[in-house]
C-alpha atoms as a PDB file:
ATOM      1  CA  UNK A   1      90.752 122.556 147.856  1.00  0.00           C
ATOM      2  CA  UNK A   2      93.182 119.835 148.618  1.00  0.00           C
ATOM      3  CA  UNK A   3      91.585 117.928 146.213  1.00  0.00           C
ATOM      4  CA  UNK A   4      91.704 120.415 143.400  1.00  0.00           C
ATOM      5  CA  UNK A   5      94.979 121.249 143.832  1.00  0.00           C
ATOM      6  CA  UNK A   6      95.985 117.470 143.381  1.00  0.00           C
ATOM      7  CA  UNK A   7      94.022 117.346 140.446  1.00  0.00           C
ATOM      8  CA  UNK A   8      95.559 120.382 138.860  1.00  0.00           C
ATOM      9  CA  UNK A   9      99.002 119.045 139.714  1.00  0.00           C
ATOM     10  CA  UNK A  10      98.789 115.494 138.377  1.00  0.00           C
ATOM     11  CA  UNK A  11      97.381 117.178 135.439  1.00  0.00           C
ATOM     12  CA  UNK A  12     100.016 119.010 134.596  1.00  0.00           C
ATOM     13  CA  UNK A  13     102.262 115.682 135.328  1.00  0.00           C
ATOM     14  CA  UNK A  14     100.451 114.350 132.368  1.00  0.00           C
ATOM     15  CA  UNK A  15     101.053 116.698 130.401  1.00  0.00           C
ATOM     16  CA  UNK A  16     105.073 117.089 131.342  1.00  0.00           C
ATOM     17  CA  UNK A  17     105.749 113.566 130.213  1.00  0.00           C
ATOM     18  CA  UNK A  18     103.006 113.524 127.050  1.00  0.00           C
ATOM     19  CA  UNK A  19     105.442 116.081 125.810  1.00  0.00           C
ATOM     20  CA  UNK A  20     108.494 114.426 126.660  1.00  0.00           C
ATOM     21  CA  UNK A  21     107.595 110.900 124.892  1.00  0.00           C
ATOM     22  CA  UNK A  22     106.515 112.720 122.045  1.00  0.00           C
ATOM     23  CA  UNK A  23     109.652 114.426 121.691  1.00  0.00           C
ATOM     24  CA  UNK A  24     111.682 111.260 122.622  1.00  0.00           C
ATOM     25  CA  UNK A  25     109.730 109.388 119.732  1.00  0.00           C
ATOM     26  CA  UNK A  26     110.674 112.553 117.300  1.00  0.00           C
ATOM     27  CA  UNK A  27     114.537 112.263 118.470  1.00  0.00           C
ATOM     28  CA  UNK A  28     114.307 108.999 116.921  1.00  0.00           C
ATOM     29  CA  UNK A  29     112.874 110.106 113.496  1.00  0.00           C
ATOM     30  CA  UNK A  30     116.592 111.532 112.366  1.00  0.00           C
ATOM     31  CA  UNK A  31     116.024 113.633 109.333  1.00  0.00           C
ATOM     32  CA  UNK A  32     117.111 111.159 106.723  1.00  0.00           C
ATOM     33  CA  UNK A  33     119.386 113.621 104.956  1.00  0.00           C
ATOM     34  CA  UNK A  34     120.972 117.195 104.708  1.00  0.00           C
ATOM     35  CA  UNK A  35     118.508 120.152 106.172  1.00  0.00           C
ATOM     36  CA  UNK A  36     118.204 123.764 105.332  1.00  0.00           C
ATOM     37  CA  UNK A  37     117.297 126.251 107.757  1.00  0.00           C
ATOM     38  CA  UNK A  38     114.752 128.309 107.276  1.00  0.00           C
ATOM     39  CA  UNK A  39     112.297 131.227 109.251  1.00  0.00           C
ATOM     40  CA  UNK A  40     108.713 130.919 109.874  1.00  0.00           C
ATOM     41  CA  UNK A  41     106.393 133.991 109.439  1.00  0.00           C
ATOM     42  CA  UNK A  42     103.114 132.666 110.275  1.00  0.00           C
ATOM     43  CA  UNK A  43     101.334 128.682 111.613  1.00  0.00           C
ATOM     44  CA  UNK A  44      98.852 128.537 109.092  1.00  0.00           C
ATOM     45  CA  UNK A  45      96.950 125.445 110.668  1.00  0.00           C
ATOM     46  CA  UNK A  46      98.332 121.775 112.036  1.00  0.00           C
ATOM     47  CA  UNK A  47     100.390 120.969 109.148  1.00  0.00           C
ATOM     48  CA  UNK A  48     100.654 124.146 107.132  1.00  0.00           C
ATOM     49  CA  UNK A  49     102.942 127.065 107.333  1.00  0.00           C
ATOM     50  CA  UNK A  50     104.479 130.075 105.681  1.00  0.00           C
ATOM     51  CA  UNK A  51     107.857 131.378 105.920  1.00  0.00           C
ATOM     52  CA  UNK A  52     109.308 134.834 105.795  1.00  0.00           C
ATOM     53  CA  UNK A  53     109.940 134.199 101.979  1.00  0.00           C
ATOM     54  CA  UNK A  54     106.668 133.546 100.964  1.00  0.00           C
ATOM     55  CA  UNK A  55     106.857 130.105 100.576  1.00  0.00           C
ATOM     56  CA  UNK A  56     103.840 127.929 101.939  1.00  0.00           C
ATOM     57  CA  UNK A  57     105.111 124.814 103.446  1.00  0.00           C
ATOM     58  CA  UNK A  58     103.257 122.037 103.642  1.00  0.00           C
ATOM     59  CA  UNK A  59     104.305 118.471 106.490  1.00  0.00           C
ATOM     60  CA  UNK A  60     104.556 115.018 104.964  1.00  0.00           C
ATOM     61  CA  UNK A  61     103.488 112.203 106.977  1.00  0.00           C
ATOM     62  CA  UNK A  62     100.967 113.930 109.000  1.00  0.00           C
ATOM     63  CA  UNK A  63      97.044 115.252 107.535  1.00  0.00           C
ATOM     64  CA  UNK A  64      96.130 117.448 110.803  1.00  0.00           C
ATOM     65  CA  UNK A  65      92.464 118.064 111.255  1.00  0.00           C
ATOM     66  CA  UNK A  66      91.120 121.152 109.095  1.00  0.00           C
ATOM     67  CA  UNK A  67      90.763 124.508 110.659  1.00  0.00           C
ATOM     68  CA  UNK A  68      89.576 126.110 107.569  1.00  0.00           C
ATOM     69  CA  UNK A  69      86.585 128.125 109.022  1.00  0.00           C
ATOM     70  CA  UNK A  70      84.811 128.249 105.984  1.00  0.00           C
ATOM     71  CA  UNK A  71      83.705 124.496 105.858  1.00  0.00           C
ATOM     72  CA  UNK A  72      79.895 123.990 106.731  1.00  0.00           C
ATOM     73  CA  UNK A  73      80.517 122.456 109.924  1.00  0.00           C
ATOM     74  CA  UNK A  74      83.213 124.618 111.005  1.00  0.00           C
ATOM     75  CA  UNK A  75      87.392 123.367 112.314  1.00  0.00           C
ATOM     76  CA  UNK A  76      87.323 119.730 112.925  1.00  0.00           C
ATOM     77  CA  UNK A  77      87.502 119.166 116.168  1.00  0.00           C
ATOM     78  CA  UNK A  78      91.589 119.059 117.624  1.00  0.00           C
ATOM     79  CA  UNK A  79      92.479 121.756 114.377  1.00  0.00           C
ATOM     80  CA  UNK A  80      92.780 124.468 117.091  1.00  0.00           C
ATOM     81  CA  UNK A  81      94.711 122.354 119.476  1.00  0.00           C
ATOM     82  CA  UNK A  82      97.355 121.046 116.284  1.00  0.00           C
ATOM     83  CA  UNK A  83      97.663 124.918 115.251  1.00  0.00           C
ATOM     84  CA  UNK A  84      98.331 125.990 118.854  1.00  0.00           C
ATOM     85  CA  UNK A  85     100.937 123.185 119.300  1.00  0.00           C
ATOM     86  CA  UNK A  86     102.857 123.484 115.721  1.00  0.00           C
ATOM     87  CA  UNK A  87     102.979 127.306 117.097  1.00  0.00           C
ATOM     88  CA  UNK A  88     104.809 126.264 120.286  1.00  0.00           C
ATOM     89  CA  UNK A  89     107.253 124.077 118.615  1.00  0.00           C
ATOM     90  CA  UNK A  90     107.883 126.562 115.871  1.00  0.00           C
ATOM     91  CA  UNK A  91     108.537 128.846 118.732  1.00  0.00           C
ATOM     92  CA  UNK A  92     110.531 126.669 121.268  1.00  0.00           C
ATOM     93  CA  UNK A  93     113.267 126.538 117.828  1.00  0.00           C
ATOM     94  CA  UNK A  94     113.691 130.459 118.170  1.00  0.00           C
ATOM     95  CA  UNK A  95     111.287 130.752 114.582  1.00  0.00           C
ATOM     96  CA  UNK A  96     113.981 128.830 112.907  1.00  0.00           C
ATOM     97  CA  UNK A  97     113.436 124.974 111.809  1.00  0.00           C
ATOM     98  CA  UNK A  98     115.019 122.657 109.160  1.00  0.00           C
ATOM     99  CA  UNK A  99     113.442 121.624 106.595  1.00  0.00           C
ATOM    100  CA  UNK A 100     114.085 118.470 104.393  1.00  0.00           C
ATOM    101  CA  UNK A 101     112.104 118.001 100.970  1.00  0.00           C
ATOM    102  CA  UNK A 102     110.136 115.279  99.918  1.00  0.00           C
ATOM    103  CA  UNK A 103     108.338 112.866  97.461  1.00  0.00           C
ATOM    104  CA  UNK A 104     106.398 114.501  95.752  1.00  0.00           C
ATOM    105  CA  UNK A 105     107.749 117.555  96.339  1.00  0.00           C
ATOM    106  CA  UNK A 106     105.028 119.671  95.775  1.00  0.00           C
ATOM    107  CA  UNK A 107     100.736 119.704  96.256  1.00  0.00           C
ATOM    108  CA  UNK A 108      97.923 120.491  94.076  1.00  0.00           C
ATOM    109  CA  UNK A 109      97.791 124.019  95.713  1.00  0.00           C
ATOM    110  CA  UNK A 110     101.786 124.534  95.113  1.00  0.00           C
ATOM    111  CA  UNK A 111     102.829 124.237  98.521  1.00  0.00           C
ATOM    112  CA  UNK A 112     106.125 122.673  99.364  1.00  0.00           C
ATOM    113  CA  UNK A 113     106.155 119.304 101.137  1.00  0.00           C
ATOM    114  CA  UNK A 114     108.434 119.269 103.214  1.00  0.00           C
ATOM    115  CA  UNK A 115     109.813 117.355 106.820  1.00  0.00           C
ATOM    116  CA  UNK A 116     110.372 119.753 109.279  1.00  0.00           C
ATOM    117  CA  UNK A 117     113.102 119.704 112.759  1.00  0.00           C
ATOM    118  CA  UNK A 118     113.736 122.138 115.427  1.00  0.00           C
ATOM    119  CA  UNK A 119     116.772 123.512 116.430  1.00  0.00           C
ATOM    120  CA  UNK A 120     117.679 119.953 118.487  1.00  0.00           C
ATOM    121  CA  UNK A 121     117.244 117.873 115.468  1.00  0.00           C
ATOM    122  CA  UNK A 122     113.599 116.236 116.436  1.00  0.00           C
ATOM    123  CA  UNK A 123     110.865 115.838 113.607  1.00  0.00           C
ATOM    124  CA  UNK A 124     108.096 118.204 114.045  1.00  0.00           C
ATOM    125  CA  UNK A 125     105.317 115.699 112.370  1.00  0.00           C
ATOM    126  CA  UNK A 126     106.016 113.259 115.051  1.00  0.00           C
ATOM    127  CA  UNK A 127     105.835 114.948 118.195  1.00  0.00           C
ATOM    128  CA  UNK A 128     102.254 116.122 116.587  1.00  0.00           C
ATOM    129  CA  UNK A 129     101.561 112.336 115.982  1.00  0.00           C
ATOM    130  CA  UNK A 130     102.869 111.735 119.617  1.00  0.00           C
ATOM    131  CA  UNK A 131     100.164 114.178 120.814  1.00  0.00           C
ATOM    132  CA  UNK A 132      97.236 112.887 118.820  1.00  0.00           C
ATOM    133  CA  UNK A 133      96.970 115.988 116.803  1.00  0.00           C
ATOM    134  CA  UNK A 134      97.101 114.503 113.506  1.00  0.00           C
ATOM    135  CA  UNK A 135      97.032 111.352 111.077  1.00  0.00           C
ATOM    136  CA  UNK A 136     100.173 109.333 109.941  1.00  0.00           C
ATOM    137  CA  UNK A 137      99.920 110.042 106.160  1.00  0.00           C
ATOM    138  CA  UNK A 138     102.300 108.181 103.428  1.00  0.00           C
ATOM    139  CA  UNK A 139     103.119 108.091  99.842  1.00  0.00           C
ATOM    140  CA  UNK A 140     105.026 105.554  97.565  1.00  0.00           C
ATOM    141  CA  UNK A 141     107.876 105.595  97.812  1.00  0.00           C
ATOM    142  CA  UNK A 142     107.934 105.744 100.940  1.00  0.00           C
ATOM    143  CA  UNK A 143     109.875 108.499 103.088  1.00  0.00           C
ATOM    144  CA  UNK A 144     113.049 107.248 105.042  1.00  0.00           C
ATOM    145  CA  UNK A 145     110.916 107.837 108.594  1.00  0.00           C
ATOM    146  CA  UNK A 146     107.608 106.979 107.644  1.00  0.00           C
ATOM    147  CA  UNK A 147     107.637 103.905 109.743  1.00  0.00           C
ATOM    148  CA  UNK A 148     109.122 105.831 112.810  1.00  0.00           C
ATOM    149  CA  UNK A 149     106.092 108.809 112.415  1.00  0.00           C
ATOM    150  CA  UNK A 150     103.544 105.387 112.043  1.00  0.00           C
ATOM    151  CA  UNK A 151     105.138 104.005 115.372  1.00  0.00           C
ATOM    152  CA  UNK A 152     104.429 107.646 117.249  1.00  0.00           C
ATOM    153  CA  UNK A 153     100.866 107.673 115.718  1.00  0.00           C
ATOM    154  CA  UNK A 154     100.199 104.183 117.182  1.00  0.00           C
ATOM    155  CA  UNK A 155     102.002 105.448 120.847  1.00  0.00           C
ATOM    156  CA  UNK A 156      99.072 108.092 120.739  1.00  0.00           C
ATOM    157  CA  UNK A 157      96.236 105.660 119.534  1.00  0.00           C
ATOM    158  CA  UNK A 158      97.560 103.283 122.564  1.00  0.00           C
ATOM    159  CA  UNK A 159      97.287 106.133 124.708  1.00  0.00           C
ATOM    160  CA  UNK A 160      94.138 107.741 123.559  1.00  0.00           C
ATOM    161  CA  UNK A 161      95.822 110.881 123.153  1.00  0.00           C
ATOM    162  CA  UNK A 162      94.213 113.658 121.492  1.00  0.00           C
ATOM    163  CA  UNK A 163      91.773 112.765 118.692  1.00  0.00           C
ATOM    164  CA  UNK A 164      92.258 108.922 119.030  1.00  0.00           C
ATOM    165  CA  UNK A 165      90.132 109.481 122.391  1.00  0.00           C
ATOM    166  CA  UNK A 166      87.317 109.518 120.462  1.00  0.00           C
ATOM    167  CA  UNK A 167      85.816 107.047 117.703  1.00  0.00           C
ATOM    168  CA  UNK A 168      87.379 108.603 114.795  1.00  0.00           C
ATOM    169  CA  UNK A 169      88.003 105.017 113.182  1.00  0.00           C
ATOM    170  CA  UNK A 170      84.711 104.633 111.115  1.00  0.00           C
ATOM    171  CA  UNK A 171      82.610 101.851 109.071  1.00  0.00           C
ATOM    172  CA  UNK A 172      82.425 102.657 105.826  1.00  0.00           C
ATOM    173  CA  UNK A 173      78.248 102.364 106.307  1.00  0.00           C
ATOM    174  CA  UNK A 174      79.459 105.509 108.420  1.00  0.00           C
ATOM    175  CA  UNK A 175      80.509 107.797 105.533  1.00  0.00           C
ATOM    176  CA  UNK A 176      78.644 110.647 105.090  1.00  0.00           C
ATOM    177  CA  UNK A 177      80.878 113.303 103.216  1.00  0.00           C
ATOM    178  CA  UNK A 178      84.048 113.362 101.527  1.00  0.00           C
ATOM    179  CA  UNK A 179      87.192 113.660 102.764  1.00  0.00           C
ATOM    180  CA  UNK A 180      90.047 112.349 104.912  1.00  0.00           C
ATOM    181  CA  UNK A 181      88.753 108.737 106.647  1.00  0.00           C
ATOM    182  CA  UNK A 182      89.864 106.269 108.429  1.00  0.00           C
ATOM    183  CA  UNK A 183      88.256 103.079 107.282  1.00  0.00           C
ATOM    184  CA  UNK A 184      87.448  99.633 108.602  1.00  0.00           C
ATOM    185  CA  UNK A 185      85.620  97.006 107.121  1.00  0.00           C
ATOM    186  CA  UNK A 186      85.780  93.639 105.133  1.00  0.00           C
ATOM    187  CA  UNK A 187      87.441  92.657 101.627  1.00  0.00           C
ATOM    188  CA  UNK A 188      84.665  91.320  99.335  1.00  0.00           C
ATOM    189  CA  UNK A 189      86.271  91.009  95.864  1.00  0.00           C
ATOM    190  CA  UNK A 190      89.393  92.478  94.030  1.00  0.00           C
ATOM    191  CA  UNK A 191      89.964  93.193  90.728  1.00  0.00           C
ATOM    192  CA  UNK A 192      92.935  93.512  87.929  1.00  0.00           C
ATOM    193  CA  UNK A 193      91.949  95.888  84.934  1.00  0.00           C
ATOM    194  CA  UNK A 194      94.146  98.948  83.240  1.00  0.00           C
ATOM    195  CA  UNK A 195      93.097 101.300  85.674  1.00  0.00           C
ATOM    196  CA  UNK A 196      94.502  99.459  88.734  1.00  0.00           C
ATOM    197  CA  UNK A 197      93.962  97.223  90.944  1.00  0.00           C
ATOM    198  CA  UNK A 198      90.452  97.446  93.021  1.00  0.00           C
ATOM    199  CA  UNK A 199      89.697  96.069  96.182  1.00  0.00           C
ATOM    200  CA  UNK A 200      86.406  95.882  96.969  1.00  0.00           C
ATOM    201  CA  UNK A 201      85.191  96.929 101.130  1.00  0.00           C
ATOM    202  CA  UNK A 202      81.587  96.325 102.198  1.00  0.00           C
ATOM    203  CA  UNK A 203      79.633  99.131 103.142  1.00  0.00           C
ATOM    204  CA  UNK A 204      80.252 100.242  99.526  1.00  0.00           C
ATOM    205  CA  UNK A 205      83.566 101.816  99.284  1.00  0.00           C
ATOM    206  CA  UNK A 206      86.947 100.693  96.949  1.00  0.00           C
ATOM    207  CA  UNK A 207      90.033 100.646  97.429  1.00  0.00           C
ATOM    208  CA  UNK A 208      92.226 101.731  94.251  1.00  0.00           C
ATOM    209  CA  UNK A 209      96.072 101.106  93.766  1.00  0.00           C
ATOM    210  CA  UNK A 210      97.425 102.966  90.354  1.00  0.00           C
ATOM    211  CA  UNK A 211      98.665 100.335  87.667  1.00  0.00           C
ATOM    212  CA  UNK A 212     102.054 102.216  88.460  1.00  0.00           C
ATOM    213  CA  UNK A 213     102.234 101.405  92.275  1.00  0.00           C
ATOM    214  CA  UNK A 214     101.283  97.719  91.775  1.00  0.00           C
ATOM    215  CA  UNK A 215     104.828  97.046  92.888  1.00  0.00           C
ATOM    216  CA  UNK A 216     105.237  98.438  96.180  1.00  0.00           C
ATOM    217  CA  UNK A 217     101.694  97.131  97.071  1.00  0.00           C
ATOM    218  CA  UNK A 218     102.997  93.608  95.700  1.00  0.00           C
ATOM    219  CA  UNK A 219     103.222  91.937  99.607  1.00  0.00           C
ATOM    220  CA  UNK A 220     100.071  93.456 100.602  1.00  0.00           C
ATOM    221  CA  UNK A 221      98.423  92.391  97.154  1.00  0.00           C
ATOM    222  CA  UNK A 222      99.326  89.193  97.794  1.00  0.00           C
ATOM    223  CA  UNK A 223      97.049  89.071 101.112  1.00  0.00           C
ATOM    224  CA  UNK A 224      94.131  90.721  99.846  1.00  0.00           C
ATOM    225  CA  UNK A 225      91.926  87.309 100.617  1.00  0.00           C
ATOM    226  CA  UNK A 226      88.458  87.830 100.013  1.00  0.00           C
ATOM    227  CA  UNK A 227      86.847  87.926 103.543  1.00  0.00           C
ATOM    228  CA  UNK A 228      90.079  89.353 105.396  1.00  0.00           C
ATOM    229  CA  UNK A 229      89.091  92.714 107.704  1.00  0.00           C
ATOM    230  CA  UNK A 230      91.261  95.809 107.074  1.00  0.00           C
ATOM    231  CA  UNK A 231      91.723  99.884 107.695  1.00  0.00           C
ATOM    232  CA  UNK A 232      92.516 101.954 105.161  1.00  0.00           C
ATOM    233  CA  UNK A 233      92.684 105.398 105.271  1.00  0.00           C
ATOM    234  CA  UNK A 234      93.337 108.082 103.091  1.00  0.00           C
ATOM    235  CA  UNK A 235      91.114 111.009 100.569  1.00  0.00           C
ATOM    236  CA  UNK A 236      87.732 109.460 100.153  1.00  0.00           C
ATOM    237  CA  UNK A 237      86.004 110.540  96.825  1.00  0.00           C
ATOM    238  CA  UNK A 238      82.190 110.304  95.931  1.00  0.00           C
ATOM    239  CA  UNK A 239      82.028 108.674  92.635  1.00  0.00           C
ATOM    240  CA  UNK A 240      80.164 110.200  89.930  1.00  0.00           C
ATOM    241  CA  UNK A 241      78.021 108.109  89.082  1.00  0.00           C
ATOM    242  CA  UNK A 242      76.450 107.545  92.021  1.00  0.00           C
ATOM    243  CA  UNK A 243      76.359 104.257  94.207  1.00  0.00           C
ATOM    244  CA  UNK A 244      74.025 102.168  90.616  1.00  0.00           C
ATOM    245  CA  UNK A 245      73.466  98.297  91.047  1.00  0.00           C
ATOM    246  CA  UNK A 246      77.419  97.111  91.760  1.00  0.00           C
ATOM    247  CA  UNK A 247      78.864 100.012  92.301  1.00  0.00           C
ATOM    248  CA  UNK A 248      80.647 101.393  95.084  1.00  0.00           C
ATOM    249  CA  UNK A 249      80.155 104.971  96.161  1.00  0.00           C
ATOM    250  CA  UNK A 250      82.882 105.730  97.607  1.00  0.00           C
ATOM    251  CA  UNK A 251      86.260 105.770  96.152  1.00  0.00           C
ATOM    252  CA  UNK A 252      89.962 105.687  98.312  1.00  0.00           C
ATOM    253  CA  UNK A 253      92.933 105.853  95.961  1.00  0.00           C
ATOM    254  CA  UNK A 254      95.688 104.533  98.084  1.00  0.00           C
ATOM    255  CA  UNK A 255      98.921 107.078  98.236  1.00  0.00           C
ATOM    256  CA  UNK A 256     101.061 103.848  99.627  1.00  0.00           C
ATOM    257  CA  UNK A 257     101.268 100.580 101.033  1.00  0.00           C
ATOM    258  CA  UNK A 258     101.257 102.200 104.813  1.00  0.00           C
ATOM    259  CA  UNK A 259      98.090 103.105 103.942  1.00  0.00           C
ATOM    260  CA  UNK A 260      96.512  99.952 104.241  1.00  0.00           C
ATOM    261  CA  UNK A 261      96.969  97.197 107.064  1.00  0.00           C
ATOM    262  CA  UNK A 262      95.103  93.955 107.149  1.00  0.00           C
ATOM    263  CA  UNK A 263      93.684  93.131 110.489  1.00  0.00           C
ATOM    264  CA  UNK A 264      93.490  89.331 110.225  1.00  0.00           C
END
């Protein structure tokens, strides 16, 4: 009994200051301009909600694990957990949080993107980051605290909080479906044509910058060294055409430069 009780109590210890680093790592994403407050009516899933307008909002900077119960394998694992926790924080800010709009400002469904702070000013998407209930997510150009939410995502990767205790960092040999990946693997080629630039990864994926955001990928560009390892993460496509003689079968069009990081 002695024993249990310990256990209980050093578990909820862990828990106390999981939640307070999280938050102190949100405190220090400041929303990088003027908020408007706004209600909540309903936590749709980890990054999704609706307010008492009818508006659907949807988090920047974060792609929280899919709940949708409709997919063949059912909620990714952690989609309960990221619903329950958005819930709580929603909650702890009386129903009331700020919101702050973003680039782009809306998604292919028509929901707003949006960041979000409670009632003391911290950044909802990073104390889900903090907790490991979510991916750091970002899009050229990039938001004023994107680097802050990357830094809270790689406190929770160091700490194998949440879904980074598992192996969800994957060879691309590893791909099986669509979706949301994140990627490791080697450069083998890249390639300059009208449609972008293309970096080839073994295992049969490519990487794709649009001719447009050649700029903001210019430093990264400039290190793309055949041979050099890599994670990349992002919306992985299946091509078309199929995986023919040459051709990759998997395609990753990156949304912005924090999207990629060479490893070497």
């Amino acid at each position: 009994m002695g024993c249990s009780r310990y256990m209980k109590k050093a578990s909820r210890t862990g828990a106390f200051f999981i939640a307070l680093f999280s938050t102190l790592l949100a405190q220090a994403c400041p929303a990088p301009g003027v908020t408007r407050m706004v209600t909540v009516a309903r936590v749709v899933d980890g990054d999704t909600l609706r307010l008492t307008d009818g508006r659907s909002l949807r988090l920047i900077g974060i792609n929280a694990p899919e709940l949708d119960p409709r997919r063949r394998n059912g909620p990714e694992p952690f989609a309960q957990a990221a619903r329950k926790h958005l819930q709580q924080l929603v909650a702890a800010s009386g129903g009331r949080i700020a919101i702050y709009p973003a680039r782009p400002e809306k998604d292919r469904y028509g929901r707003s993107l949006v960041h979000l702070f409670d009632a003391q000013g911290s950044n909802l998407e990073a104390q889900l980051l903090a907790a490991g209930l979510g991916y750091f997510v970002a899009f050229a150009p990039a938001s004023p605290i994107a680097s802050c939410q990357q830094a809270s995502e790689r406190a929770a990767r160091h700490a194998s909080a949440g879904l980074w205790a598992g192996a969800v960092v994957r060879a691309v040999d590893d791909l099986r479906d669509p979706g949301f990946a994140v990627l490791r693997g080697e450069l083998t080629s890249v390639e300059d044509n009208a449609g972008g630039t293309w970096l080839a990864v073994d295992g049969g994926l490519v990487l794709r910058v649009a001719p447009s955001e050649r700029a903001s990928f210019a430093s990264l560009l400039a290190g793309a060294v055949p041979g050099r390892r890599l994670e990349a993460r992002g919306w992985v496509v299946e091509r078309r055409s199929g995986s023919g003689k040459g051709r990759a079968r998997w395609l990753l069009t990156l949304s912005g430069p924090l999207m990629l990081e060479w490893l070497d």
